[in-house]
C-alpha atoms as a PDB file:
ATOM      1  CA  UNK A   1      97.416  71.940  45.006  1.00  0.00           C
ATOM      2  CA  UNK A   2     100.127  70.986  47.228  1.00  0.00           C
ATOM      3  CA  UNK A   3      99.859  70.484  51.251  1.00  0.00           C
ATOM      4  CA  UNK A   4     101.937  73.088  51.316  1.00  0.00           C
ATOM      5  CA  UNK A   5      99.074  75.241  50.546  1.00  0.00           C
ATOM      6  CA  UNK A   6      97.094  74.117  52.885  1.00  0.00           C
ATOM      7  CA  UNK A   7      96.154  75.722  55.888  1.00  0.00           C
ATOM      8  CA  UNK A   8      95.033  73.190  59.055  1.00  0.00           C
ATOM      9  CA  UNK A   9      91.750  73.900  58.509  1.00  0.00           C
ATOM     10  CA  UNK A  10      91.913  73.681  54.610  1.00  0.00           C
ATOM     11  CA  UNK A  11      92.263  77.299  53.759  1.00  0.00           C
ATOM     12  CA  UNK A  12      94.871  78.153  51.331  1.00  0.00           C
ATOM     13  CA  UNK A  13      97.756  79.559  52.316  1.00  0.00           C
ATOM     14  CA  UNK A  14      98.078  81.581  48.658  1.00  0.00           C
ATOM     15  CA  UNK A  15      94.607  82.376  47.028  1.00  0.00           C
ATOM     16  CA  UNK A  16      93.600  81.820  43.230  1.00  0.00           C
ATOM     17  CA  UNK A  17      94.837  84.983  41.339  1.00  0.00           C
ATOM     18  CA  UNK A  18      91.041  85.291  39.211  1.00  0.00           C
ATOM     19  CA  UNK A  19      89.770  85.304  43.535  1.00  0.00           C
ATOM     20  CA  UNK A  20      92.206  87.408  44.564  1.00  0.00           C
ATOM     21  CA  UNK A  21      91.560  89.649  42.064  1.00  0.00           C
ATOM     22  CA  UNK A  22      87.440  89.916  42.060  1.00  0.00           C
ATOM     23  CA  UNK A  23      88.134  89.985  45.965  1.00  0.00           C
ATOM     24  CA  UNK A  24      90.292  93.509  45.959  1.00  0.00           C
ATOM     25  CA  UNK A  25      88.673  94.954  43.114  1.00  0.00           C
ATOM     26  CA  UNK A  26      84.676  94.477  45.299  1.00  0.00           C
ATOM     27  CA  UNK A  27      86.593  95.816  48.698  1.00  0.00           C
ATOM     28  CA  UNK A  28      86.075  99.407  47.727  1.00  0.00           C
ATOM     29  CA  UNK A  29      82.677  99.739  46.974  1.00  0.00           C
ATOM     30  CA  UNK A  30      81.745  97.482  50.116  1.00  0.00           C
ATOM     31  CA  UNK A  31      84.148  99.192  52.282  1.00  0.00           C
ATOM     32  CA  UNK A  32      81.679 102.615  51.109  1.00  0.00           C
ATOM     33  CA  UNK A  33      78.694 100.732  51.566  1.00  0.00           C
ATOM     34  CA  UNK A  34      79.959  98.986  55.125  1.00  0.00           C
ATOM     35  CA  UNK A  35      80.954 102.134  56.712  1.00  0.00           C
ATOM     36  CA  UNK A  36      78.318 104.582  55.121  1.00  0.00           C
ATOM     37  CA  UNK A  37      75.362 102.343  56.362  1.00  0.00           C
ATOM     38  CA  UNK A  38      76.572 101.187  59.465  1.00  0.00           C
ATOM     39  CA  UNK A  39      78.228 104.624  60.503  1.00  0.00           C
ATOM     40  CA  UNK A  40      74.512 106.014  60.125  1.00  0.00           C
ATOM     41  CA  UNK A  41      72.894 103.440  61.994  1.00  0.00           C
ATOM     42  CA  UNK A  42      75.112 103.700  65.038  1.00  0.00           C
ATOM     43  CA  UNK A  43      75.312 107.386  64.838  1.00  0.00           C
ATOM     44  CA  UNK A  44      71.505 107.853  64.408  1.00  0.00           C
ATOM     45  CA  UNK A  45      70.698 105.340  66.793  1.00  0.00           C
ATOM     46  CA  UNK A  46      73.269 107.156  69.817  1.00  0.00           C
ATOM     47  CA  UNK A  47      72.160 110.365  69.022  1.00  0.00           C
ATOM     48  CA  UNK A  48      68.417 109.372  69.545  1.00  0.00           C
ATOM     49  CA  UNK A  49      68.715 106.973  72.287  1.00  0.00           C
ATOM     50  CA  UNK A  50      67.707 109.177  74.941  1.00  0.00           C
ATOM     51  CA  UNK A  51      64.251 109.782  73.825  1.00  0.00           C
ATOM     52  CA  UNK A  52      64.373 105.800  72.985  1.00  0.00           C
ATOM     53  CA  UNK A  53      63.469 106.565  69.208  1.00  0.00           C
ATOM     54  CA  UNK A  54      67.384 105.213  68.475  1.00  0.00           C
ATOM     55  CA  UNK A  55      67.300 101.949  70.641  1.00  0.00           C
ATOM     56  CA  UNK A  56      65.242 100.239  67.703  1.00  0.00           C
ATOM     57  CA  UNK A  57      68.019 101.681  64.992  1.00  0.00           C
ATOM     58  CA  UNK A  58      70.880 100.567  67.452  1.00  0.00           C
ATOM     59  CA  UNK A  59      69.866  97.066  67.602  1.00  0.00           C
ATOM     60  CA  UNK A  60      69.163  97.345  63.573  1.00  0.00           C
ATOM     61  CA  UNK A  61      72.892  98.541  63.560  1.00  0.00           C
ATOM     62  CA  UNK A  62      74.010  95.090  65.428  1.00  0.00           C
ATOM     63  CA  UNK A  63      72.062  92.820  63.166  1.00  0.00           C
ATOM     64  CA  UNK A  64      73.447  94.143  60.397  1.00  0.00           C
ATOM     65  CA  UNK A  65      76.528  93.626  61.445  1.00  0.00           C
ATOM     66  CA  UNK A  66      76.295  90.289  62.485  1.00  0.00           C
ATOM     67  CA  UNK A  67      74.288  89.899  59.476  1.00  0.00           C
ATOM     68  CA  UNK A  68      77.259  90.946  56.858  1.00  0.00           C
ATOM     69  CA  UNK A  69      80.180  89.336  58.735  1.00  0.00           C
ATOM     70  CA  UNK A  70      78.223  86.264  57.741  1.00  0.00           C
ATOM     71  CA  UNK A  71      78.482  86.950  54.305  1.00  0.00           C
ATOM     72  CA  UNK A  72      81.674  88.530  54.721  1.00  0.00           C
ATOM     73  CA  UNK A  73      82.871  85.240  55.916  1.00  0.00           C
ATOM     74  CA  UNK A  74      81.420  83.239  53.104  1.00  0.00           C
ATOM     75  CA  UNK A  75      82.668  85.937  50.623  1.00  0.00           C
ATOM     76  CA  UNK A  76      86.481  84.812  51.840  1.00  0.00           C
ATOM     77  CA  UNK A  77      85.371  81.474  51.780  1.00  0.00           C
ATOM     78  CA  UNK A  78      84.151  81.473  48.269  1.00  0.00           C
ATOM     79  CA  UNK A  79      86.792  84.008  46.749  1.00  0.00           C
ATOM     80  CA  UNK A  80      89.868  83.671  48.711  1.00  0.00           C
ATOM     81  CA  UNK A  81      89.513  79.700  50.294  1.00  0.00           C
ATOM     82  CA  UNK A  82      89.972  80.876  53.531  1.00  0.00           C
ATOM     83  CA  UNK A  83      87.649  79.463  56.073  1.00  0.00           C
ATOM     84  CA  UNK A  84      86.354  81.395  59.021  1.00  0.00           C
ATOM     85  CA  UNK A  85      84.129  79.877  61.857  1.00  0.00           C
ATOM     86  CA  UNK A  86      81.619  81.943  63.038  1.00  0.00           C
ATOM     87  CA  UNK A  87      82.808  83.122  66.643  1.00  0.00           C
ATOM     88  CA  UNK A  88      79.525  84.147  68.157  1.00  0.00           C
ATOM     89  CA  UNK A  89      78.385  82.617  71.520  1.00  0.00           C
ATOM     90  CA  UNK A  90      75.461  80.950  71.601  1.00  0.00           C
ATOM     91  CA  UNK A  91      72.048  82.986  73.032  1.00  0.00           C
ATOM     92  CA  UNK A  92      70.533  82.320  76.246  1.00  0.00           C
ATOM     93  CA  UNK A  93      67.400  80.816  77.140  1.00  0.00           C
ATOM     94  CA  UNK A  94      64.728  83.017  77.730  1.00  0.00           C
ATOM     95  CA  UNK A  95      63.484  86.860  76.702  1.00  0.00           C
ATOM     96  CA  UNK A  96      64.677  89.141  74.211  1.00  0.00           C
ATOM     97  CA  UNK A  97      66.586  90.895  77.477  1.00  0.00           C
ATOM     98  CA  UNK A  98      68.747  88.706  77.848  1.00  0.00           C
ATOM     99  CA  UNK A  99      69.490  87.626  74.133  1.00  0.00           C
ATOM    100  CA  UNK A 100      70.129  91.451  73.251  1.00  0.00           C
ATOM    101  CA  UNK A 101      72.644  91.565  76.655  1.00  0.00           C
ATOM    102  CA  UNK A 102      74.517  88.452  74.772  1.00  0.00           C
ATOM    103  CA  UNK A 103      74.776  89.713  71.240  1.00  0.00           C
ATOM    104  CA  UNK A 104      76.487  93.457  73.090  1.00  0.00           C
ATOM    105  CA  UNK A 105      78.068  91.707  75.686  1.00  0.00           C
ATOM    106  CA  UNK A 106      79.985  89.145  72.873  1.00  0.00           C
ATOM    107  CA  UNK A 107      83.062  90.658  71.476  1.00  0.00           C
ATOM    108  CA  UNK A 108      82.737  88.685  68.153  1.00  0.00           C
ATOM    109  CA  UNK A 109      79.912  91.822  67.515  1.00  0.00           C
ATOM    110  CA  UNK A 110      82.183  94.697  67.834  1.00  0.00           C
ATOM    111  CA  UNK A 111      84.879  93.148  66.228  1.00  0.00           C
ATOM    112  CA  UNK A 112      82.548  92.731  62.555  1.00  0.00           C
ATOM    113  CA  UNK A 113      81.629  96.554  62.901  1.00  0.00           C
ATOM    114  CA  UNK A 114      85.068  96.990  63.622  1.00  0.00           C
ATOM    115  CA  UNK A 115      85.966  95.253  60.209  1.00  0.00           C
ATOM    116  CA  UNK A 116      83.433  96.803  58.016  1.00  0.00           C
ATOM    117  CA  UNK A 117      84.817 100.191  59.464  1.00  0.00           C
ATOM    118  CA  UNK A 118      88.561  99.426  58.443  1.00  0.00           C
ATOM    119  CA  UNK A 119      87.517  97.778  55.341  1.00  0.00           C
ATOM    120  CA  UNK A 120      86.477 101.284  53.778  1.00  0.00           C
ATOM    121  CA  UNK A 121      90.678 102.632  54.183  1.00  0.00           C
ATOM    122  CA  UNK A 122      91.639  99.617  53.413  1.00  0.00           C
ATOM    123  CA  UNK A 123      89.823  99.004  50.294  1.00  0.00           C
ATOM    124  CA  UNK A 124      91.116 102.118  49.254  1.00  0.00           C
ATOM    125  CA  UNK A 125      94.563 101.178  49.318  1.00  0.00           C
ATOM    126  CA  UNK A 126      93.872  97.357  47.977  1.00  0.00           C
ATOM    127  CA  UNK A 127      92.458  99.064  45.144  1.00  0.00           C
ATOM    128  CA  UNK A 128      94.620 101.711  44.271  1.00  0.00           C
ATOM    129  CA  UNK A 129      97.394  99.418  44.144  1.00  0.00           C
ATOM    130  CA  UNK A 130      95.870  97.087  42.280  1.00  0.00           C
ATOM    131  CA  UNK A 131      94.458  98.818  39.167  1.00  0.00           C
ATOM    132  CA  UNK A 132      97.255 100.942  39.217  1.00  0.00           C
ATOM    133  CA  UNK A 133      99.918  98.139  38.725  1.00  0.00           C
ATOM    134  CA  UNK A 134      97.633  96.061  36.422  1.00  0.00           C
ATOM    135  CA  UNK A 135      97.114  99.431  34.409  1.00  0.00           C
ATOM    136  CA  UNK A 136     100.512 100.086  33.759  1.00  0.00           C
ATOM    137  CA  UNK A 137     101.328  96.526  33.013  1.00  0.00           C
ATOM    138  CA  UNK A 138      98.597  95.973  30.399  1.00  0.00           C
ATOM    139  CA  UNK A 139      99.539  99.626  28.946  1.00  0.00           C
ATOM    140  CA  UNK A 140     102.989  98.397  28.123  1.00  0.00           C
ATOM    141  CA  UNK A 141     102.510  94.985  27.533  1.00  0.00           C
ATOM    142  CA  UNK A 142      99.812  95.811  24.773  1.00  0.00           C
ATOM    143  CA  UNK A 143     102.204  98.775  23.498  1.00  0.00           C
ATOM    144  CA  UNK A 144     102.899  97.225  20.133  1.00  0.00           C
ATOM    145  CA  UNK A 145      99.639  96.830  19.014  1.00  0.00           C
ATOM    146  CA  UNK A 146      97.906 100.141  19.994  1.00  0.00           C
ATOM    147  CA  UNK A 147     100.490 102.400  19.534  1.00  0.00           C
ATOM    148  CA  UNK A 148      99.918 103.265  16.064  1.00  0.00           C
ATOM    149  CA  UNK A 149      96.178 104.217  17.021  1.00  0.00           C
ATOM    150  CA  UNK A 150      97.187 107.115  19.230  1.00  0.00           C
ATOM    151  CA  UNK A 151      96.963 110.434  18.369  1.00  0.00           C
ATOM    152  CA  UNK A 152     100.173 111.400  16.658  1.00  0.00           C
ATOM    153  CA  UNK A 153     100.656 107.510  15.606  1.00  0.00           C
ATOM    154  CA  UNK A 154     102.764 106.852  18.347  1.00  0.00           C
ATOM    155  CA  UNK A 155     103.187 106.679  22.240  1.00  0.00           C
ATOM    156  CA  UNK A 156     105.066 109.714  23.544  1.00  0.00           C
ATOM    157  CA  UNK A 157     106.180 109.876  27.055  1.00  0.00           C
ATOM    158  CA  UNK A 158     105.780 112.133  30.045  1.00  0.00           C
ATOM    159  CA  UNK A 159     103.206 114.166  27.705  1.00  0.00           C
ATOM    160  CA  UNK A 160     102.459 114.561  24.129  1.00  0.00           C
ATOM    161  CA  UNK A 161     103.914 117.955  24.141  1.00  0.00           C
ATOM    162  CA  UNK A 162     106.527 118.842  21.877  1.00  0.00           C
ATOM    163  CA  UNK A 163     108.742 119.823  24.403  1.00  0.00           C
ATOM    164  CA  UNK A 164     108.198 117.341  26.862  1.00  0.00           C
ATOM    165  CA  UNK A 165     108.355 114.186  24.421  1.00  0.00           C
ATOM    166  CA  UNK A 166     111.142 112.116  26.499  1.00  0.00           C
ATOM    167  CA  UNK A 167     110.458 109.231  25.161  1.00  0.00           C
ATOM    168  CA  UNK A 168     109.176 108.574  21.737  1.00  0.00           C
ATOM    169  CA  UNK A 169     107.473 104.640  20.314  1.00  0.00           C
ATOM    170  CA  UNK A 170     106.498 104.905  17.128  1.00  0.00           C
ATOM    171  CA  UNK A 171     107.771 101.646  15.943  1.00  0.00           C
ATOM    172  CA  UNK A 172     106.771  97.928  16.681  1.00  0.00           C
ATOM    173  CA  UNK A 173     110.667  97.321  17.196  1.00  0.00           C
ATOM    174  CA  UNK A 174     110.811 100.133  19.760  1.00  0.00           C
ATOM    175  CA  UNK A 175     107.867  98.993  21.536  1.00  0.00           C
ATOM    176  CA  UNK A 176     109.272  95.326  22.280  1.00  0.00           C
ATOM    177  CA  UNK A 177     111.579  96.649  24.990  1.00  0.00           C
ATOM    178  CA  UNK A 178     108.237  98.397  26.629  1.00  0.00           C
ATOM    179  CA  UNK A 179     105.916  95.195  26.315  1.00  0.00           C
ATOM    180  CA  UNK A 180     108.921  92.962  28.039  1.00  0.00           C
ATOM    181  CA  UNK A 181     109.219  95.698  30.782  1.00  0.00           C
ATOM    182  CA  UNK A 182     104.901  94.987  30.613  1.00  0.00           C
ATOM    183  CA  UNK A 183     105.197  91.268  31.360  1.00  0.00           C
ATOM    184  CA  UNK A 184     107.456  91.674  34.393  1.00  0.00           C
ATOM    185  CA  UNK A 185     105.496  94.190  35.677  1.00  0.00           C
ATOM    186  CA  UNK A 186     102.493  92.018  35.007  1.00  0.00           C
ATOM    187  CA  UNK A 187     104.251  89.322  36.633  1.00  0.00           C
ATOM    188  CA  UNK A 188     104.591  91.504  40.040  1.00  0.00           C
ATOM    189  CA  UNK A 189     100.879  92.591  39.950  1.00  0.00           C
ATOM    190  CA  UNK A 190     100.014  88.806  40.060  1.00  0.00           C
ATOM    191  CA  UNK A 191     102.020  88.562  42.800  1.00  0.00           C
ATOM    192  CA  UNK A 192     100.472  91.652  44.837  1.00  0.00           C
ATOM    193  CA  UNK A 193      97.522  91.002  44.133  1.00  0.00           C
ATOM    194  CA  UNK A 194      97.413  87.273  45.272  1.00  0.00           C
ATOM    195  CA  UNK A 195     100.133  88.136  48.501  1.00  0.00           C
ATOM    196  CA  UNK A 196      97.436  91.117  49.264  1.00  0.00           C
ATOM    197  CA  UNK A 197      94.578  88.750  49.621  1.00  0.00           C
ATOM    198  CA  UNK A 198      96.262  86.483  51.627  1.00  0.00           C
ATOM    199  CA  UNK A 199      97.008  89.446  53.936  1.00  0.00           C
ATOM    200  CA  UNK A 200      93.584  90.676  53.781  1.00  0.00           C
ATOM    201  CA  UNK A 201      92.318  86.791  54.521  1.00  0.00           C
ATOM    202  CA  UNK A 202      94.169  86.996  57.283  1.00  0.00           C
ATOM    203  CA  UNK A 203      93.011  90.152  58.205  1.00  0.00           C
ATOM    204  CA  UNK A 204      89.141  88.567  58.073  1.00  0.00           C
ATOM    205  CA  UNK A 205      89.752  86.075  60.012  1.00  0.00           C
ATOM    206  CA  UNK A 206      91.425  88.161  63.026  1.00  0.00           C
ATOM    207  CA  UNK A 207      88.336  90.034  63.396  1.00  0.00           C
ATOM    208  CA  UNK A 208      85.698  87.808  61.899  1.00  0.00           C
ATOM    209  CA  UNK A 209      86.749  84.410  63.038  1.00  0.00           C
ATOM    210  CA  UNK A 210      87.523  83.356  67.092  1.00  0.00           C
ATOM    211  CA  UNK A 211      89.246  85.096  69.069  1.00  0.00           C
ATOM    212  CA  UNK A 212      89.878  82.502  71.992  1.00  0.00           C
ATOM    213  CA  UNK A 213      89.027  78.860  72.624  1.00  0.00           C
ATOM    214  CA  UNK A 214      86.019  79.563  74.370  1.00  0.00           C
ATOM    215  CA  UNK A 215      84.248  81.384  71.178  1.00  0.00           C
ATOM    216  CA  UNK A 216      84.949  78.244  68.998  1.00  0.00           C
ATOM    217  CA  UNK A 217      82.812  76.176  71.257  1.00  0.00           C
ATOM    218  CA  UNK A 218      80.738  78.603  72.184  1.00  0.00           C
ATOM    219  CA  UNK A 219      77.985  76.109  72.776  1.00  0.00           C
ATOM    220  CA  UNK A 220      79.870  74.664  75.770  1.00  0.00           C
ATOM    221  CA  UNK A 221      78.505  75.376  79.681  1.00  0.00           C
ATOM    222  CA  UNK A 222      82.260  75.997  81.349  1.00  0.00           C
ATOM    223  CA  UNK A 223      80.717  76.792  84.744  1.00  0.00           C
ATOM    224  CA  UNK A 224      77.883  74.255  86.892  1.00  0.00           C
ATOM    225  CA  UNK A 225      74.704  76.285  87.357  1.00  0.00           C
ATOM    226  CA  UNK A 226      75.178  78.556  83.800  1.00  0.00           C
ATOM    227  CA  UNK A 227      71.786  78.803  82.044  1.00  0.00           C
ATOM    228  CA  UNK A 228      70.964  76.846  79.228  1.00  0.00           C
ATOM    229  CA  UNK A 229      72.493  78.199  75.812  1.00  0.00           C
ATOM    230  CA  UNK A 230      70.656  78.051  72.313  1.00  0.00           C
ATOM    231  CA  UNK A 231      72.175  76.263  69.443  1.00  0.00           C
ATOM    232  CA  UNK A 232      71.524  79.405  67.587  1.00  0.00           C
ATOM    233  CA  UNK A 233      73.416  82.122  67.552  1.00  0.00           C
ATOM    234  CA  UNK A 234      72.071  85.404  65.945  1.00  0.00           C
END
């Protein structure tokens, strides 16, 4: 690994591939289960707030939240080497009141439901690009071998129709050309995939990480006569 790699912070600049890869490929069904689950809670707990039934399943919809951008965060840690510091602002002092006025009053909240609600589009895309380039890569990379195993004994191309055959393999020497084209094209869908998980890193750590000075030392009093903060931030 070469400095040149290497973020400030010691992220890398260009994930693993086998990272990358896991990473895109587990954005879909999270995206589903983000936006389903938290979708419900906020929608359920709006819709329900005026006979105070929903103010319970509102604040269930923040802590989740909060809750999964923390293992969001470790997630791009872990997967992609990007670090993200945890932007919330400490909690006051005191009742639940004021602690609950913190956590809705901090931006760093509304910017992880934010993220788990673009995650669900966006997984979409990652992984529709992704299994469709590495599918057409490994299909013609892997042409000479399996050819002969298809139905007719060999690979026919737009359709196995008689009169739609454009293309006919049905030769080891004929299917060279098509695995060569494979390892190119296998060579791009490394590159996708590990140029769209730096995007997507970067991405995470718009909305999951700091978005100002003041939320990466959130611990700090800036003004004489602010109440004391707690060290922990929920």
């Amino acid at each position: 690994m070469t400095t040149a790699q290497v973020e400030q912070d010691g992220s890398r600049s260009r994930p693993r591939f086998a990272g990358s890869l896991g990473f895109l490929l587990m954005n879909l069904p999270l995206g589903i289960l983000g936006f389903v689950f938290l979708f419900t809670l906020f929608v359920s707990g709006v819709s329900t707030a005026i006979v105070w039934v929903g103010l319970p399943i509102a604040g269930l919809a923040v802590l989740v939240a909060r809750g999964a951008a923390r293992v969001e965060r470790a997630r791009v840690y872990a997967m992609l080497d990007s670090y993200i510091p945890v932007p919330y602002r400490a909690l006051p002092e005191g009742g639940q009141k004021a602690r609950w006025k913190a956590r809705l009053k901090d931006g760093a909240t509304w910017r992880d439901t934010a993220y788990f609600f673009l995650l669900f589009p966006i997984g979409i895309i990652q992984f529709t690009l992704v299994v469709t380039f590495w599918a057409v890569s490994l299909a013609f990379a892997g042409l000479p071998i399996y050819f002969r195993y298809l139905p007719t004994g060999a690979y026919h191309f737009p359709s196995y129709d008689a009169g739609l055959r454009w293309i006919t393999v049905d030769s080891t020497v004929e299917a060279l050309p098509w695995a060569a084209l494979g390892v190119l094209f296998m060579a791009v869908s490394v590159a996708l995939t590990r140029g769209l998980a730096a995007g997507h890193a970067r991405f995470a750590r718009v909305l999951l990480g700091p978005a100002s000075r003041w939320e990466e030392e959130g611990d700090r009093v800036p003004f004489p006569g602010t109440p004391a903060m707690s060290t922990v931030a929920g």
